[in-house]
C-alpha atoms as a PDB file:
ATOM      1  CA  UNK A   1     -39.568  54.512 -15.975  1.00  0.00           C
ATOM      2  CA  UNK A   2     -41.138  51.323 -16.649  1.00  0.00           C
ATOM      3  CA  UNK A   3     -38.162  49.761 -17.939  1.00  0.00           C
ATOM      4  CA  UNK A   4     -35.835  50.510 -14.991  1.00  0.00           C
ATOM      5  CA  UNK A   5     -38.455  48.526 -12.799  1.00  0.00           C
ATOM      6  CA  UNK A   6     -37.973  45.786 -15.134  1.00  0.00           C
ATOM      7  CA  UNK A   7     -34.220  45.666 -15.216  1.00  0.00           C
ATOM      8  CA  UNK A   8     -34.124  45.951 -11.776  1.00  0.00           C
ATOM      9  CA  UNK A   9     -36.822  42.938 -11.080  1.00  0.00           C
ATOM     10  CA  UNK A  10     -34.495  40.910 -13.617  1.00  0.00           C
ATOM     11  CA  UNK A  11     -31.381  41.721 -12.044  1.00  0.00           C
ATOM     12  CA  UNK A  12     -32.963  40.780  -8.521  1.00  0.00           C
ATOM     13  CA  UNK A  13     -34.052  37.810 -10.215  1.00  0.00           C
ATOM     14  CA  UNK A  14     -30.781  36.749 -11.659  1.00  0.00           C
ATOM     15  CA  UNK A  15     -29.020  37.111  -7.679  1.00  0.00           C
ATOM     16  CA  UNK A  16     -31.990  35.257  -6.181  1.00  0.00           C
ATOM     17  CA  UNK A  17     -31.500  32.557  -9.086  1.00  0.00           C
ATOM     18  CA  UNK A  18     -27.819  32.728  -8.194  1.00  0.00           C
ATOM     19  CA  UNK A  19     -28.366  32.617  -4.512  1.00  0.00           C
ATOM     20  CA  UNK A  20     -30.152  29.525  -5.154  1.00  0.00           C
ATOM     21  CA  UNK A  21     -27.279  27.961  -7.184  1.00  0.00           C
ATOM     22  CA  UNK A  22     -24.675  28.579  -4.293  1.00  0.00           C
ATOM     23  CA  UNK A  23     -26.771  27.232  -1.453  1.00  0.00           C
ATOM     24  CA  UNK A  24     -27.681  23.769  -3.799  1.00  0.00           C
ATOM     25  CA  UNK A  25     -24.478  23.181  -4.385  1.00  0.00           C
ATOM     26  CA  UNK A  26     -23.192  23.991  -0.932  1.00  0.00           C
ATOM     27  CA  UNK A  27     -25.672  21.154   0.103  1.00  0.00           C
ATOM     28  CA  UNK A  28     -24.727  18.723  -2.617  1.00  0.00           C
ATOM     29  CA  UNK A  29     -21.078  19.035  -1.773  1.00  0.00           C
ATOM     30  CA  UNK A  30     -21.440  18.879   2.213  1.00  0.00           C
ATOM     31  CA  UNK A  31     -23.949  15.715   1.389  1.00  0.00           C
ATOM     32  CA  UNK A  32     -20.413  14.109  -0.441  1.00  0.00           C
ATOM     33  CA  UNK A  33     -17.945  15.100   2.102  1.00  0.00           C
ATOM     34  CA  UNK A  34     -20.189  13.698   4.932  1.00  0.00           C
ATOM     35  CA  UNK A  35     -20.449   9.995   2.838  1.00  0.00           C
ATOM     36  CA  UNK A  36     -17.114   9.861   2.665  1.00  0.00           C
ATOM     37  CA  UNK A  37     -17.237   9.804   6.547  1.00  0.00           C
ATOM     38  CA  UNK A  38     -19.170   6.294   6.712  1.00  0.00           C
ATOM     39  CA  UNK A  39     -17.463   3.427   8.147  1.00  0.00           C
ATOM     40  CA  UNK A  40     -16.260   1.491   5.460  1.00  0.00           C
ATOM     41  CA  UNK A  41     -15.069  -2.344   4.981  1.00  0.00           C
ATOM     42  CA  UNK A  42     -11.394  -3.532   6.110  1.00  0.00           C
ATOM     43  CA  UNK A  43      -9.064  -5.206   3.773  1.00  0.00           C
ATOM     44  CA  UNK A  44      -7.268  -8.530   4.361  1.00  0.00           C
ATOM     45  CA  UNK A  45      -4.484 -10.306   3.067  1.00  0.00           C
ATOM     46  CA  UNK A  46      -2.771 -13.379   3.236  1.00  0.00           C
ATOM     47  CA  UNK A  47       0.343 -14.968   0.942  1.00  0.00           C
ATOM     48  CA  UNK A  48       1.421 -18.440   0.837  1.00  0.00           C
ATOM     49  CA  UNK A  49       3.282 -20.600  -1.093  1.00  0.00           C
ATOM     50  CA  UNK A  50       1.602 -23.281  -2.750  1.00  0.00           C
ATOM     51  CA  UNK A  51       2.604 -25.657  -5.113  1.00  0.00           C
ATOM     52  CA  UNK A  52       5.646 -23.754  -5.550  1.00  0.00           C
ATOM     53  CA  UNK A  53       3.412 -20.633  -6.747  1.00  0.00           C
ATOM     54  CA  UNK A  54       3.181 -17.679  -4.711  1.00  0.00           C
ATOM     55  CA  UNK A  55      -0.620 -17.365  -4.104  1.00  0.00           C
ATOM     56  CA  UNK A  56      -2.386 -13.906  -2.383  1.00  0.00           C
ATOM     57  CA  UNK A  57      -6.005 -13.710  -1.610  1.00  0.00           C
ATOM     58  CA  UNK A  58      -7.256 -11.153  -0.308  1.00  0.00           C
ATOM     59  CA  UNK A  59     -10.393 -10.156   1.318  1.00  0.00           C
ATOM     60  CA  UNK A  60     -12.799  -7.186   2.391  1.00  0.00           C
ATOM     61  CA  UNK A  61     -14.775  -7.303   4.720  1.00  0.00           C
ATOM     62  CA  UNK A  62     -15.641  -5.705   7.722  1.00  0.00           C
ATOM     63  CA  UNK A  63     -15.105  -8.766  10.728  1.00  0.00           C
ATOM     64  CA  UNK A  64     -11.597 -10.314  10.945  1.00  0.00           C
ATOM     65  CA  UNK A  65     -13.186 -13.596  11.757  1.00  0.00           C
ATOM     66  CA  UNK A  66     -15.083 -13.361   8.811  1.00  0.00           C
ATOM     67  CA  UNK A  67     -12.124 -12.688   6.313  1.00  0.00           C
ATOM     68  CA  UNK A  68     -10.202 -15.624   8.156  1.00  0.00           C
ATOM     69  CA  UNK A  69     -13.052 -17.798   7.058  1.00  0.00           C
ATOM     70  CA  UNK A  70     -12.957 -16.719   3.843  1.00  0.00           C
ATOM     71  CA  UNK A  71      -9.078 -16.953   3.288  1.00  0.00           C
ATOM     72  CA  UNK A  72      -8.806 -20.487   5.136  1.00  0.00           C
ATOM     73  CA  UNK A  73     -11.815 -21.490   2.819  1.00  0.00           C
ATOM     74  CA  UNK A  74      -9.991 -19.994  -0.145  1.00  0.00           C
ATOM     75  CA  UNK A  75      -6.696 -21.511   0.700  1.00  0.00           C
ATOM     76  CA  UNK A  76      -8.923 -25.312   1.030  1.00  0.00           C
ATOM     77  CA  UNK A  77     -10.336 -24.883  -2.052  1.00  0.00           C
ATOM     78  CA  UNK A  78      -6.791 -24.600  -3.761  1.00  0.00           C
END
């Protein structure tokens, strides 16, 4: 009789332990899918042709003005 009660308390132990393992992980993967939600950085590019070389730069950031300042700097320093 006594061991029943212990496999029984086991097995309820292994599906609470198990319980417990489903519901972490359902956190851990909404906690991903919901950071992949944050705003995130815009990219900018510009080609020209200088000195008969076909130059790119390219920029991320997340204000246009700021990536203009950034390419027309770029483009000085060449």
């Amino acid at each position: 009789m006594q061991s029943a009660n212990i496999s029984q308390e086991s097995g309820v132990r292994s599906q609470k332990s198990g319980d417990l393992r489903i519901c972490l992980l359902s956190i851990v993967y909404y906690l991903l899918l919901l950071s992949g939600c944050a705003k995130q950085d815009n990219m900018y590019k510009e080609s020209r042709v200088l000195m008969d070389t076909y130059c790119t730069i390219t920029v991320v950031c997340p204000s246009k003005e700021k990536a203009r300042e950034a390419i027309d700097a770029g483009y000085a320093e060449i």
